[in-house]
PDB file of N, CA and C in Angstrom:
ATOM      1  N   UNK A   1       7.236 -18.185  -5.243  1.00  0.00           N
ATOM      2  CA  UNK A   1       6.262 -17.173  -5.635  1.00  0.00           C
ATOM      3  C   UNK A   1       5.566 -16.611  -4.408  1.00  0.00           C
ATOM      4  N   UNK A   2       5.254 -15.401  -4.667  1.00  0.00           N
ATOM      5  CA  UNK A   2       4.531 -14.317  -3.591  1.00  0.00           C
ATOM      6  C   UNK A   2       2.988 -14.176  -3.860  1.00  0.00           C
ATOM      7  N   UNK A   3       2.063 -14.613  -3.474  1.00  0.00           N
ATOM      8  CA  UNK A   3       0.853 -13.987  -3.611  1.00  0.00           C
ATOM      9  C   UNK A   3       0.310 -12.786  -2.701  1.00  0.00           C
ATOM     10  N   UNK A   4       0.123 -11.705  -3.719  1.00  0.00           N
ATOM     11  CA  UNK A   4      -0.597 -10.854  -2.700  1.00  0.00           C
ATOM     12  C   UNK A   4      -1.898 -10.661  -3.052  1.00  0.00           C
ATOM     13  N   UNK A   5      -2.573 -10.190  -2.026  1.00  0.00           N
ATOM     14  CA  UNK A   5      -3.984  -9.729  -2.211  1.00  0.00           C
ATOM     15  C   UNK A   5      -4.737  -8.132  -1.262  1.00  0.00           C
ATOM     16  N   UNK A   6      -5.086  -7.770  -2.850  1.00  0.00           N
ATOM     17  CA  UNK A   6      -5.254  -6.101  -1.510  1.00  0.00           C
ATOM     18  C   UNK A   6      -6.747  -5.965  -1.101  1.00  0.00           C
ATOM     19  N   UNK A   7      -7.066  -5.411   0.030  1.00  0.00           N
ATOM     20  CA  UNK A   7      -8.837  -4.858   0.177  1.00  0.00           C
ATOM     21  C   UNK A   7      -8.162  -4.032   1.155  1.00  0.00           C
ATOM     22  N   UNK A   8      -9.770  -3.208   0.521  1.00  0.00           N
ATOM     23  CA  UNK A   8     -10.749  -2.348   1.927  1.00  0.00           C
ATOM     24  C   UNK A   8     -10.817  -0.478   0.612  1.00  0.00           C
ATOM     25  N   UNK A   9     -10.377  -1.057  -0.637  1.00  0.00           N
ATOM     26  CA  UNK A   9     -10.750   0.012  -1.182  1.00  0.00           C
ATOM     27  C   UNK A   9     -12.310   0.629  -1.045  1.00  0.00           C
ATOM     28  N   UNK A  10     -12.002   1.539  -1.607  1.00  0.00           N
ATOM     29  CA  UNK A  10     -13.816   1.791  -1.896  1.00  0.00           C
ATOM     30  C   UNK A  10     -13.872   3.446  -2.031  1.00  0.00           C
ATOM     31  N   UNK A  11     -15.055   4.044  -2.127  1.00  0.00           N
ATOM     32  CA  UNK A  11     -15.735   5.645  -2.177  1.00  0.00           C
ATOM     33  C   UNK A  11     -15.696   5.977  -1.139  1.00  0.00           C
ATOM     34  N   UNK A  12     -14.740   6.952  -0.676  1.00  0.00           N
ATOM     35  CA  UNK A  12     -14.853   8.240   0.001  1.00  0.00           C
ATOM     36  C   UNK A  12     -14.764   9.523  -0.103  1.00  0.00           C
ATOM     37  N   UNK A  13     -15.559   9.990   0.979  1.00  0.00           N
ATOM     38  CA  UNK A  13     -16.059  11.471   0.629  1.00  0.00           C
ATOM     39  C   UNK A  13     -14.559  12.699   1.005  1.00  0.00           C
ATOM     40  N   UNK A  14     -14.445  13.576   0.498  1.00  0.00           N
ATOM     41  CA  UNK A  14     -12.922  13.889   0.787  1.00  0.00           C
ATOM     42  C   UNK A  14     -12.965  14.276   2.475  1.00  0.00           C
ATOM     43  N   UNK A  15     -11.707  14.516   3.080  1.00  0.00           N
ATOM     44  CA  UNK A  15     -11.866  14.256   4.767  1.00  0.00           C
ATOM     45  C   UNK A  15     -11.950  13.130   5.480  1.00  0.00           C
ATOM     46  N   UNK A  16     -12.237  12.000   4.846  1.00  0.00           N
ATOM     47  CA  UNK A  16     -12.403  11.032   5.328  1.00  0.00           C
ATOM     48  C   UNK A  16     -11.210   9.665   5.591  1.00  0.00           C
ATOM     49  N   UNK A  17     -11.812   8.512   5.733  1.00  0.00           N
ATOM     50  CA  UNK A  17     -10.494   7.478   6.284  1.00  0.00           C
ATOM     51  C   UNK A  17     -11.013   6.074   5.255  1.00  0.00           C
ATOM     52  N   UNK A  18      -9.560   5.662   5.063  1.00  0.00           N
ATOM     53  CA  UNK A  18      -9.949   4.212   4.825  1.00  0.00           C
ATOM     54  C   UNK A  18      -8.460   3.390   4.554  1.00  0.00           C
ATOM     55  N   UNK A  19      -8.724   2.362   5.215  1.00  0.00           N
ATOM     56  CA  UNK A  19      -7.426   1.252   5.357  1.00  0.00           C
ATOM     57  C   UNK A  19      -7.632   0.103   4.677  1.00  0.00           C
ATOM     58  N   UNK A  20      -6.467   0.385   4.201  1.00  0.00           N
ATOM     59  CA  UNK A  20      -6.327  -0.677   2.915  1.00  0.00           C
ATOM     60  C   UNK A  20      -5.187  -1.864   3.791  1.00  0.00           C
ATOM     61  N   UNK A  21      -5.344  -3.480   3.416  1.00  0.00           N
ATOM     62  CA  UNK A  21      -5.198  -4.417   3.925  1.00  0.00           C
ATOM     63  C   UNK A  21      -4.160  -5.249   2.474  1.00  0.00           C
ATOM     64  N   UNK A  22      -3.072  -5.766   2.555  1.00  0.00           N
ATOM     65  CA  UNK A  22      -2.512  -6.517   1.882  1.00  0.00           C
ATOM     66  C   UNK A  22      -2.012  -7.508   1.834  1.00  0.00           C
ATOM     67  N   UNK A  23      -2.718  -8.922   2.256  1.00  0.00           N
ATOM     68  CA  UNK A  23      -2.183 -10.343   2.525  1.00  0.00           C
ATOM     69  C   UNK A  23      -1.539 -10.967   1.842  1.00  0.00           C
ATOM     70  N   UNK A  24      -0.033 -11.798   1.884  1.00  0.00           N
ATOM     71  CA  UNK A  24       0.852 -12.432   1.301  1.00  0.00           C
ATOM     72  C   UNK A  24       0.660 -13.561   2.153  1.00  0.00           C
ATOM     73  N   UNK A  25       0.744 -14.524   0.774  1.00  0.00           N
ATOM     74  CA  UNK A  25       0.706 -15.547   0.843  1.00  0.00           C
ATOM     75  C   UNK A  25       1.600 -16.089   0.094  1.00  0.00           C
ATOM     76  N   UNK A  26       2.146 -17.851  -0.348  1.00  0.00           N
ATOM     77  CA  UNK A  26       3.353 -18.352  -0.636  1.00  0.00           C
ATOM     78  C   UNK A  26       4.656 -18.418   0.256  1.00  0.00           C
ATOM     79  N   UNK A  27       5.343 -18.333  -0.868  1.00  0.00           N
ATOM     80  CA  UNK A  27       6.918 -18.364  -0.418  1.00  0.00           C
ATOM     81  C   UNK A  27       7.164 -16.922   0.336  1.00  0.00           C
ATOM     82  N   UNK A  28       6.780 -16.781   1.762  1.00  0.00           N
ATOM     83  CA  UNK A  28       6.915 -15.586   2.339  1.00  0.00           C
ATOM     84  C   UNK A  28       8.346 -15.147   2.745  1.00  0.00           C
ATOM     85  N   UNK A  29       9.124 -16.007   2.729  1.00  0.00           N
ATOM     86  CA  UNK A  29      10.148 -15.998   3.804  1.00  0.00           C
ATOM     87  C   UNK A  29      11.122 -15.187   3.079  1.00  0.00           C
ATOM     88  N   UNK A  30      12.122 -14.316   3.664  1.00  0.00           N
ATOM     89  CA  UNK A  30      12.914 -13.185   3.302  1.00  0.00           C
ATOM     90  C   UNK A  30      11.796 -11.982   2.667  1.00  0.00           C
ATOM     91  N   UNK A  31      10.983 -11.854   2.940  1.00  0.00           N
ATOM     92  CA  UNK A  31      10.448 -10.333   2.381  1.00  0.00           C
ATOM     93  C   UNK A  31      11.065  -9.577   3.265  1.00  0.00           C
ATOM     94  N   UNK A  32      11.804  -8.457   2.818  1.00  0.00           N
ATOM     95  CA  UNK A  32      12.484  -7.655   3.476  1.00  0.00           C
ATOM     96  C   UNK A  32      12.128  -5.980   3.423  1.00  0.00           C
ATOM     97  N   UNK A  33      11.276  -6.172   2.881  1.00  0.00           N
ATOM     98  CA  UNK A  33      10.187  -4.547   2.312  1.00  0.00           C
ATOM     99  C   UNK A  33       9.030  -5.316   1.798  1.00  0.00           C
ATOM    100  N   UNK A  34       8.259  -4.288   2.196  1.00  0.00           N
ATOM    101  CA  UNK A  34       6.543  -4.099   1.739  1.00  0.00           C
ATOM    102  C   UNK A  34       6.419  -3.086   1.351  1.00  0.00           C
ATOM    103  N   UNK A  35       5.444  -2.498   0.214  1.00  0.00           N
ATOM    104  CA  UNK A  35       4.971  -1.313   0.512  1.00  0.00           C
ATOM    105  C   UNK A  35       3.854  -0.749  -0.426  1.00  0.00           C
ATOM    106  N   UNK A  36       3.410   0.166  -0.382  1.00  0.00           N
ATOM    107  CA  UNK A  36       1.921   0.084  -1.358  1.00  0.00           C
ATOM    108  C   UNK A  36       2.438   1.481  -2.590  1.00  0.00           C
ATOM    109  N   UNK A  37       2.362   1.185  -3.540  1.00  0.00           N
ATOM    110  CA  UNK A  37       2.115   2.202  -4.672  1.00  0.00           C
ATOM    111  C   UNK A  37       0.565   2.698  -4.913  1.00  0.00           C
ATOM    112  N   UNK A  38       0.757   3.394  -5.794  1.00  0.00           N
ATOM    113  CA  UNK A  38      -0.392   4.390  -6.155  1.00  0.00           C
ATOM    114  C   UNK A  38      -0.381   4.543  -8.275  1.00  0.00           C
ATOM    115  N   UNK A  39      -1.616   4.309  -8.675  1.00  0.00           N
ATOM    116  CA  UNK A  39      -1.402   5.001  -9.903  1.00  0.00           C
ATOM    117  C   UNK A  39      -2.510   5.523 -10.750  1.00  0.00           C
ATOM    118  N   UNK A  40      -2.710   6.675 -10.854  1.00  0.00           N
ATOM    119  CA  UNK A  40      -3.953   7.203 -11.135  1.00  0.00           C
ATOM    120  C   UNK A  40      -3.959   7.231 -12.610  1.00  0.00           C
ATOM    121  N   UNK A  41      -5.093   7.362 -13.124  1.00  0.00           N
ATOM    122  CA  UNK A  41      -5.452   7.402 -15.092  1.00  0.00           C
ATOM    123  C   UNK A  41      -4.011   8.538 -15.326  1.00  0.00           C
ATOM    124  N   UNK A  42      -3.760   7.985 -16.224  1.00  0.00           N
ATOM    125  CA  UNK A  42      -2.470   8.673 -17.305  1.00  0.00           C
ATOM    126  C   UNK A  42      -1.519   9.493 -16.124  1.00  0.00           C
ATOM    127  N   UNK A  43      -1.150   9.068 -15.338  1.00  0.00           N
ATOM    128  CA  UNK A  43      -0.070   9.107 -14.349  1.00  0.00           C
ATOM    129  C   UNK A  43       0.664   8.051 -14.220  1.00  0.00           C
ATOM    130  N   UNK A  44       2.128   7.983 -14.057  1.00  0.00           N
ATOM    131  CA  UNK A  44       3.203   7.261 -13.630  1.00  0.00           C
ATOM    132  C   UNK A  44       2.628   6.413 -12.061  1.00  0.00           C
ATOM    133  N   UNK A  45       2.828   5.665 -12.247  1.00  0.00           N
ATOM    134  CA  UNK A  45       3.120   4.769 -10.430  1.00  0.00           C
ATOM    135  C   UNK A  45       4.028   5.291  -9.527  1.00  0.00           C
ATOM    136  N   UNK A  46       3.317   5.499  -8.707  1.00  0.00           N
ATOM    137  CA  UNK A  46       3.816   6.295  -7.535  1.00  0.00           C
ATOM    138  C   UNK A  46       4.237   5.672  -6.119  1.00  0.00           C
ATOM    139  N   UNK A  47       5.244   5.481  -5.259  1.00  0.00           N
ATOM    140  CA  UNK A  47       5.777   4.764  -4.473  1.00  0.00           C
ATOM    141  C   UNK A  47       4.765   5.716  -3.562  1.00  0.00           C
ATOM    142  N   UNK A  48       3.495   5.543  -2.985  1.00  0.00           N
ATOM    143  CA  UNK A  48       2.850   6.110  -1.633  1.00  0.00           C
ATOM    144  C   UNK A  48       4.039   5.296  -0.126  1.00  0.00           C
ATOM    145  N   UNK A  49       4.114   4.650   0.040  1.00  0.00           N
ATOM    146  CA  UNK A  49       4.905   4.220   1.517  1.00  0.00           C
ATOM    147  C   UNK A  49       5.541   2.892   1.244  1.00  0.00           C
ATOM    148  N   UNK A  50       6.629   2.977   2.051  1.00  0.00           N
ATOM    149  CA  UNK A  50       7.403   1.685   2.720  1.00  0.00           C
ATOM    150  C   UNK A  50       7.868   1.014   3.917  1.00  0.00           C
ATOM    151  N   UNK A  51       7.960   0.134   4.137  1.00  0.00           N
ATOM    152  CA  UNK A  51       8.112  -0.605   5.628  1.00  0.00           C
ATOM    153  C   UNK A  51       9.266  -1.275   5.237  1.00  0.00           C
ATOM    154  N   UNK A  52      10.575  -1.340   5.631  1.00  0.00           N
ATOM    155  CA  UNK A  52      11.505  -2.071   5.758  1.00  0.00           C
ATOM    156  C   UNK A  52      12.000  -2.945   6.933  1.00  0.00           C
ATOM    157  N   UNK A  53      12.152  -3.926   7.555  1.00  0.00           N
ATOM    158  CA  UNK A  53      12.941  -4.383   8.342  1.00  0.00           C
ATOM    159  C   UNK A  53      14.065  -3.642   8.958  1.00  0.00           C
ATOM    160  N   UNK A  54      14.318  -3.127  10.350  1.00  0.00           N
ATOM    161  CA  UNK A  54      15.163  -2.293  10.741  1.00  0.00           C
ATOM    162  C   UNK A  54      15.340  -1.115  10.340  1.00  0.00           C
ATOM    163  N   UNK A  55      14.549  -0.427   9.247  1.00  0.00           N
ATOM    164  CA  UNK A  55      14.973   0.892   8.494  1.00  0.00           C
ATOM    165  C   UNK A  55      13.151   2.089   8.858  1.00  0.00           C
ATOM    166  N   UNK A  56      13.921   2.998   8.813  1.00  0.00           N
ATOM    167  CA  UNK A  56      12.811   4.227   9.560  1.00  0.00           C
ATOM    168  C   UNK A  56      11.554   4.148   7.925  1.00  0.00           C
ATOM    169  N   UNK A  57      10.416   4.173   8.074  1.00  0.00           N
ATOM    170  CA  UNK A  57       9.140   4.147   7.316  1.00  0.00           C
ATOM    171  C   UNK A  57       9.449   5.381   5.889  1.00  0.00           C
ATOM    172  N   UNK A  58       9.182   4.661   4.726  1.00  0.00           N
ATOM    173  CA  UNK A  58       9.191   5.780   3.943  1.00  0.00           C
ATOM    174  C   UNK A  58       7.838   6.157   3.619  1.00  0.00           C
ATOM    175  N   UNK A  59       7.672   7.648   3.080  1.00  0.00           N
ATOM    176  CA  UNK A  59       6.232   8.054   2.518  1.00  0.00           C
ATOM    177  C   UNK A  59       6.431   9.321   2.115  1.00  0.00           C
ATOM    178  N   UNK A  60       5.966   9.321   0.819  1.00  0.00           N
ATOM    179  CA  UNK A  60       5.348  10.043  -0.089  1.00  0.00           C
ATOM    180  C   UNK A  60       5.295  11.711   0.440  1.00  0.00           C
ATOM    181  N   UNK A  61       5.625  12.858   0.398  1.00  0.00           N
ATOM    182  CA  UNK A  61       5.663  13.830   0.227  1.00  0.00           C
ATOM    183  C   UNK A  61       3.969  14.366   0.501  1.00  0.00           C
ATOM    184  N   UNK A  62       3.719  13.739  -0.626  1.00  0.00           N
ATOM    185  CA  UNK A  62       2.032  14.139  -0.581  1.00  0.00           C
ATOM    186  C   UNK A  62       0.985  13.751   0.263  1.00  0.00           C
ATOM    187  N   UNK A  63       1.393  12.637   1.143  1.00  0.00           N
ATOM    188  CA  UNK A  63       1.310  11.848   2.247  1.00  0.00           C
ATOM    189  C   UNK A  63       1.621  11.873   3.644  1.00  0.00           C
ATOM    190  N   UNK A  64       2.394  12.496   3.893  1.00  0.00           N
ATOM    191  CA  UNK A  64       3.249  12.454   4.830  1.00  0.00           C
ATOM    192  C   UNK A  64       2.409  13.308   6.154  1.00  0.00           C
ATOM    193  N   UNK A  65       1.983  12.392   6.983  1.00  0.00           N
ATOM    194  CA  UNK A  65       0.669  13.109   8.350  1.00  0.00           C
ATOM    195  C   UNK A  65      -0.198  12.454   8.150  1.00  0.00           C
ATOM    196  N   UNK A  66      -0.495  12.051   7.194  1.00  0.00           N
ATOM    197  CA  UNK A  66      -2.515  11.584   6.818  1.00  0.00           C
ATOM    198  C   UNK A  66      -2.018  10.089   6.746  1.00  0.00           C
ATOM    199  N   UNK A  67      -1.076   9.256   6.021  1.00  0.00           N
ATOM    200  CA  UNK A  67      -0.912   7.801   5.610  1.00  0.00           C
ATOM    201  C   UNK A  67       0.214   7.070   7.127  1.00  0.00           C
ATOM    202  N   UNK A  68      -0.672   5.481   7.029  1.00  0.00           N
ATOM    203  CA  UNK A  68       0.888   5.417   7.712  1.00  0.00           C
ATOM    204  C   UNK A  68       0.195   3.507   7.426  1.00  0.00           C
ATOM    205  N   UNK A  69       1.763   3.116   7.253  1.00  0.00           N
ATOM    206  CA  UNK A  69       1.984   2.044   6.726  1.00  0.00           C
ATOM    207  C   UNK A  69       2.105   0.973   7.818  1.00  0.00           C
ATOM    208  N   UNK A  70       1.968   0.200   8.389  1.00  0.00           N
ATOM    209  CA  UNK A  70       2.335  -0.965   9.542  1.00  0.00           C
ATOM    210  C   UNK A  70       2.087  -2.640   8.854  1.00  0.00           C
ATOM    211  N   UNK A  71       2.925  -3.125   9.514  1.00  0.00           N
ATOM    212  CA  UNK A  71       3.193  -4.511   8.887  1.00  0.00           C
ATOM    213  C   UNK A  71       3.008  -5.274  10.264  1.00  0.00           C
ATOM    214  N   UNK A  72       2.119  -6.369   9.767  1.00  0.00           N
ATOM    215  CA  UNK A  72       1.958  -7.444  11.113  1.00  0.00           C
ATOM    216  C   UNK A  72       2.668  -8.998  10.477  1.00  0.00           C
ATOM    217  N   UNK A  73       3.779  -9.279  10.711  1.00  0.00           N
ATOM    218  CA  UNK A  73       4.597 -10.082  10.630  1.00  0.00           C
ATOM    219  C   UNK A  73       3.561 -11.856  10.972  1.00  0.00           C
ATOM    220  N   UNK A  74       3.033 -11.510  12.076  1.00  0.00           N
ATOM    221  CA  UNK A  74       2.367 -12.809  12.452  1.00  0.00           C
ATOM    222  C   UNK A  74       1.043 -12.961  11.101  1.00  0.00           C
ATOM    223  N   UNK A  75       0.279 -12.243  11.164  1.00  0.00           N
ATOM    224  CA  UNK A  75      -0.622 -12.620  10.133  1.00  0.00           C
ATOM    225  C   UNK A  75      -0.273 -12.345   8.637  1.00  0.00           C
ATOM    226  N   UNK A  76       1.244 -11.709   8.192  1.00  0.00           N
ATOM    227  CA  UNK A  76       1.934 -11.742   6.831  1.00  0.00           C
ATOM    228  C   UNK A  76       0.889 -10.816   5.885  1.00  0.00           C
ATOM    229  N   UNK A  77       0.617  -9.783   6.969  1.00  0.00           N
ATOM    230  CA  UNK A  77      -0.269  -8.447   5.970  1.00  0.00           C
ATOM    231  C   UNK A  77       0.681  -6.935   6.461  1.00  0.00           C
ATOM    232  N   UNK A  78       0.316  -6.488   5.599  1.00  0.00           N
ATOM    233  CA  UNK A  78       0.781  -4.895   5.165  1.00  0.00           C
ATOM    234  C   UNK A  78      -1.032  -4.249   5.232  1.00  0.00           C
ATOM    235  N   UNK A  79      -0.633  -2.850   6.072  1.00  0.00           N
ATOM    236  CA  UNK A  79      -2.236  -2.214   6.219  1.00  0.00           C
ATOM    237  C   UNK A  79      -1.430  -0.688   5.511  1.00  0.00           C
ATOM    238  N   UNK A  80      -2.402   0.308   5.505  1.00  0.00           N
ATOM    239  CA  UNK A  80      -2.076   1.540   4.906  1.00  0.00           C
ATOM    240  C   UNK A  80      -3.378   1.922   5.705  1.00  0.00           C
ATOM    241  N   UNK A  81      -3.164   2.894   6.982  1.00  0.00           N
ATOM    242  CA  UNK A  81      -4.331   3.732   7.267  1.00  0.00           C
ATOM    243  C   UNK A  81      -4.026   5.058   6.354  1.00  0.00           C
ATOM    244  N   UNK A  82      -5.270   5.016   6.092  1.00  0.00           N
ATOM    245  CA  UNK A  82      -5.187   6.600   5.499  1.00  0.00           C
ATOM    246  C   UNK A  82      -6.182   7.639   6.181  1.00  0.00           C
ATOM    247  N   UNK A  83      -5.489   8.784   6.215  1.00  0.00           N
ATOM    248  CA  UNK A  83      -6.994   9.398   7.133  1.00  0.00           C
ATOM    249  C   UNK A  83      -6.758  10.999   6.231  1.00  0.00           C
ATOM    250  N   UNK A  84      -7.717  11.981   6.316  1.00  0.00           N
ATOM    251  CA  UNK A  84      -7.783  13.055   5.545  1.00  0.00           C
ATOM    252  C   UNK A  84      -7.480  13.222   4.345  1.00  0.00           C
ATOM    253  N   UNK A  85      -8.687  12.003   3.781  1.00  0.00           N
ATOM    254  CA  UNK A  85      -8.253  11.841   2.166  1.00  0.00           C
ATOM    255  C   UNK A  85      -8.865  12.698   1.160  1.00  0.00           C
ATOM    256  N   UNK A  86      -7.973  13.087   0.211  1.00  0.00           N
ATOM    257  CA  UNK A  86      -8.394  13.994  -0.932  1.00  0.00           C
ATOM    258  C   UNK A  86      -8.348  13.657  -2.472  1.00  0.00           C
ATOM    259  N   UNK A  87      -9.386  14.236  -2.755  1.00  0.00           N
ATOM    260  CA  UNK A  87      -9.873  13.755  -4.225  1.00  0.00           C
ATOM    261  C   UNK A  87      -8.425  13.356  -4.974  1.00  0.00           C
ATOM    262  N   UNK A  88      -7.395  14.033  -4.599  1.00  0.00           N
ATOM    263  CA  UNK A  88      -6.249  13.495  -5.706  1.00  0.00           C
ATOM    264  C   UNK A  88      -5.348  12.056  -5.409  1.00  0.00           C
ATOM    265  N   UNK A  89      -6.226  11.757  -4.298  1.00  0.00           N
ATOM    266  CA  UNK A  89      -5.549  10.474  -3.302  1.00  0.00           C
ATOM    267  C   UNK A  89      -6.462   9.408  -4.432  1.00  0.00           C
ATOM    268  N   UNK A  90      -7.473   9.798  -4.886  1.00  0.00           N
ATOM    269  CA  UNK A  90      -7.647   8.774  -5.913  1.00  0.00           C
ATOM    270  C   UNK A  90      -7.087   8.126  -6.830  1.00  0.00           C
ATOM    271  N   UNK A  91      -7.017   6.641  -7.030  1.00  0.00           N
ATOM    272  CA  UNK A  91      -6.188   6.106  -7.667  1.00  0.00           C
ATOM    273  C   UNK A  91      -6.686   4.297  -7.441  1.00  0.00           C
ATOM    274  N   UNK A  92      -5.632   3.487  -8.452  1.00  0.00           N
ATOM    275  CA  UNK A  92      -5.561   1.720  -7.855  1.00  0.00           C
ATOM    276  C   UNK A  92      -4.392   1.885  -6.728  1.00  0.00           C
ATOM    277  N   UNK A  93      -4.203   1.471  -5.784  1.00  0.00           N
ATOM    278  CA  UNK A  93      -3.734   1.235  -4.871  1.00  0.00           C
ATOM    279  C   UNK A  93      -3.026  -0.644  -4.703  1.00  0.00           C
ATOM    280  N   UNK A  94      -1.583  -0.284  -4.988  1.00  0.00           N
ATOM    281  CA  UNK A  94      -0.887  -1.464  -5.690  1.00  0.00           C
ATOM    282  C   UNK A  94      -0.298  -2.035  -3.818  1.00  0.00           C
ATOM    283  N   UNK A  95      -0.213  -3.020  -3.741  1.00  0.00           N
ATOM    284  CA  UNK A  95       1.021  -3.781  -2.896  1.00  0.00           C
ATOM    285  C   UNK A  95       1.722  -4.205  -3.522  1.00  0.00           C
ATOM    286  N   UNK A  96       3.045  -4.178  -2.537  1.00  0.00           N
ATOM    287  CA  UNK A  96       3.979  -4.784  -3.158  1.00  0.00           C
ATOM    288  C   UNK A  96       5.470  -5.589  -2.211  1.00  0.00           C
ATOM    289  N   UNK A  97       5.736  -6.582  -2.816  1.00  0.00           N
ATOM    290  CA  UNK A  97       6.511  -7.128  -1.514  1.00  0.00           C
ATOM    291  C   UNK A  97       8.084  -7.491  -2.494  1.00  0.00           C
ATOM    292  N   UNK A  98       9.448  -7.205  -1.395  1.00  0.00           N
ATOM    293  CA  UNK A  98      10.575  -7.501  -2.138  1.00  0.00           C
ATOM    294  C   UNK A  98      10.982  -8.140  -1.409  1.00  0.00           C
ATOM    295  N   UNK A  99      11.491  -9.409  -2.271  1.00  0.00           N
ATOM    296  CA  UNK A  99      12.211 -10.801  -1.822  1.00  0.00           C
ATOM    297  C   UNK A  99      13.246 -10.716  -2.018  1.00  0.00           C
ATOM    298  N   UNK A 100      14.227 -11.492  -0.821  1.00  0.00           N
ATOM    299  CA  UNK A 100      16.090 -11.487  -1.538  1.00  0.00           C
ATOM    300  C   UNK A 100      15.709 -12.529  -2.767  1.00  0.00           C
ATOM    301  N   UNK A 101      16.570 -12.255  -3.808  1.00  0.00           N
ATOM    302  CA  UNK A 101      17.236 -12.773  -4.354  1.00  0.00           C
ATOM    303  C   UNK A 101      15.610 -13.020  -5.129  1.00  0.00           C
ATOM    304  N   UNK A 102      14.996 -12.828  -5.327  1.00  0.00           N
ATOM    305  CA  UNK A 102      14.079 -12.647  -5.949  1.00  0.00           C
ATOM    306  C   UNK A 102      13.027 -12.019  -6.680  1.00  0.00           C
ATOM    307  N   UNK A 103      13.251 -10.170  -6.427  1.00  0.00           N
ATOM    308  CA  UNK A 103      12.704  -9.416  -7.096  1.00  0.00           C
ATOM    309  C   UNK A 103      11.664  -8.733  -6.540  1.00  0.00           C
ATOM    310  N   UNK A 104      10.513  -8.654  -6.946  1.00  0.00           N
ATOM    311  CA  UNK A 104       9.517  -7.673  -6.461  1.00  0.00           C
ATOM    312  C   UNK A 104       8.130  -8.633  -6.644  1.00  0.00           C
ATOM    313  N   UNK A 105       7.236  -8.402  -6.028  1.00  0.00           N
ATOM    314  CA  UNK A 105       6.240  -8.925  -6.220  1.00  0.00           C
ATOM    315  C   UNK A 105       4.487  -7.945  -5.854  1.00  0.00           C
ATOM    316  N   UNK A 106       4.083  -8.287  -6.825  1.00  0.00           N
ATOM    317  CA  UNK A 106       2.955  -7.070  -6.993  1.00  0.00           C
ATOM    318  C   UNK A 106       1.658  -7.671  -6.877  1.00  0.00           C
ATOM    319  N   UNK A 107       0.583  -7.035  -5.927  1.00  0.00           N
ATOM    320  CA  UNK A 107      -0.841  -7.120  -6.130  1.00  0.00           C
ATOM    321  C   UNK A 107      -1.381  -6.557  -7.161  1.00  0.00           C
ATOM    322  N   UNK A 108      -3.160  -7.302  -7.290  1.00  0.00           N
ATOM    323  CA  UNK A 108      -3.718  -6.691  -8.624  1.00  0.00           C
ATOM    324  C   UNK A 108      -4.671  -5.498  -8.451  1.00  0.00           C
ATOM    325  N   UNK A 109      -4.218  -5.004  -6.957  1.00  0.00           N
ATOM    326  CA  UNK A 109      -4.596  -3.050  -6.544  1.00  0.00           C
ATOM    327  C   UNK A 109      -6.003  -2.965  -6.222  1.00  0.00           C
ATOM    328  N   UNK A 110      -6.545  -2.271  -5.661  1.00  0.00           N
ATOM    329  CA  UNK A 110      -7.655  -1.683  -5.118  1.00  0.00           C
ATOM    330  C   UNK A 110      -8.068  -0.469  -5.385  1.00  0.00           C
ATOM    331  N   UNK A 111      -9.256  -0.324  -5.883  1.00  0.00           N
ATOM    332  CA  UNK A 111      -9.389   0.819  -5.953  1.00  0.00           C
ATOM    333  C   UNK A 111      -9.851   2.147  -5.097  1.00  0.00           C
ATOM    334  N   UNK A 112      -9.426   3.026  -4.823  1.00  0.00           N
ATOM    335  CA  UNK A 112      -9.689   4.111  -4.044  1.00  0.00           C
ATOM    336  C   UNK A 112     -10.376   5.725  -4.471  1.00  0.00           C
ATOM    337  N   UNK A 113     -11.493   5.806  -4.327  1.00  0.00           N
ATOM    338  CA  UNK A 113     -11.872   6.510  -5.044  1.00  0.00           C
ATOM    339  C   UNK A 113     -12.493   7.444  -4.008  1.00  0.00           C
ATOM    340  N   UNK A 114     -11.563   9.085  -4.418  1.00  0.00           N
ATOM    341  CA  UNK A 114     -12.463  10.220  -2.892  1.00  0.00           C
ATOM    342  C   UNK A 114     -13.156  11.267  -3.634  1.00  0.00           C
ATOM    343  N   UNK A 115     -14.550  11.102  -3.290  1.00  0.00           N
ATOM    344  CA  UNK A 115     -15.211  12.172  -4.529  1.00  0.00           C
ATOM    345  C   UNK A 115     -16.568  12.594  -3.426  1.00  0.00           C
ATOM    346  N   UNK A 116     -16.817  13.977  -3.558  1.00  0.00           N
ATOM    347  CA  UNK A 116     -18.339  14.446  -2.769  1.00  0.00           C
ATOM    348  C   UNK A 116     -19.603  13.943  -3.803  1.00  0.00           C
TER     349      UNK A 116
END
């Protein structure tokens, strides 16, 4: 089993920054992707970014300049800076980690909320 745990949500004003933090804990070994979803009231879950092992960073369309995803292997966290955030960037803000041979494993999200 994978435990994750997300922070550093919170209220921001639109324009602004905030980095979200995702610590795994457990059975870490073979995570071979990380990456954080998104899912706002009566919207689908949304893949915001990914970090793979050897493979170039994925992200989100709607994202793409303002977010960026980095993984620190030694302390077994996933960060998401976000910078020039906008009211529609609001949402829970999910982690998520994929194990061989084991599936997916999900945090219980943060919330992010960008409002004047």
């Amino acid at each position: 089993q994978v435990q994750l745990v997300e922070s550093g949500g919170g209220l921001v004003q639109p324009g602004g920054s905030l980095r979200l933090s995702c610590a795994a804990s457990g059975s870490i070994s073979n995570i071979y992707a990380m990456a954080w979803h998104r899912q706002a009231p009566e919207k689908q879950r949304e893949l915001v970014a990914l970090i793979r092992s050897g493979a170039t960073d994925y992200y989100a369309d709607s994202v793409k300049g303002r977010f960026t995803i980095s993984r620190d292997y030694a302390k077994n966290t996933v960060e998401l800076q976000m910078n020039n955030l906008k009211p529609e960037d609001s949402a829970v803000y999910l982690c998520s980690a994929d194990k061989t041979s084991a599936g997916r494993y999900w945090g219980q999200g943060t919330q992010v909320t960008v409002s004047s």
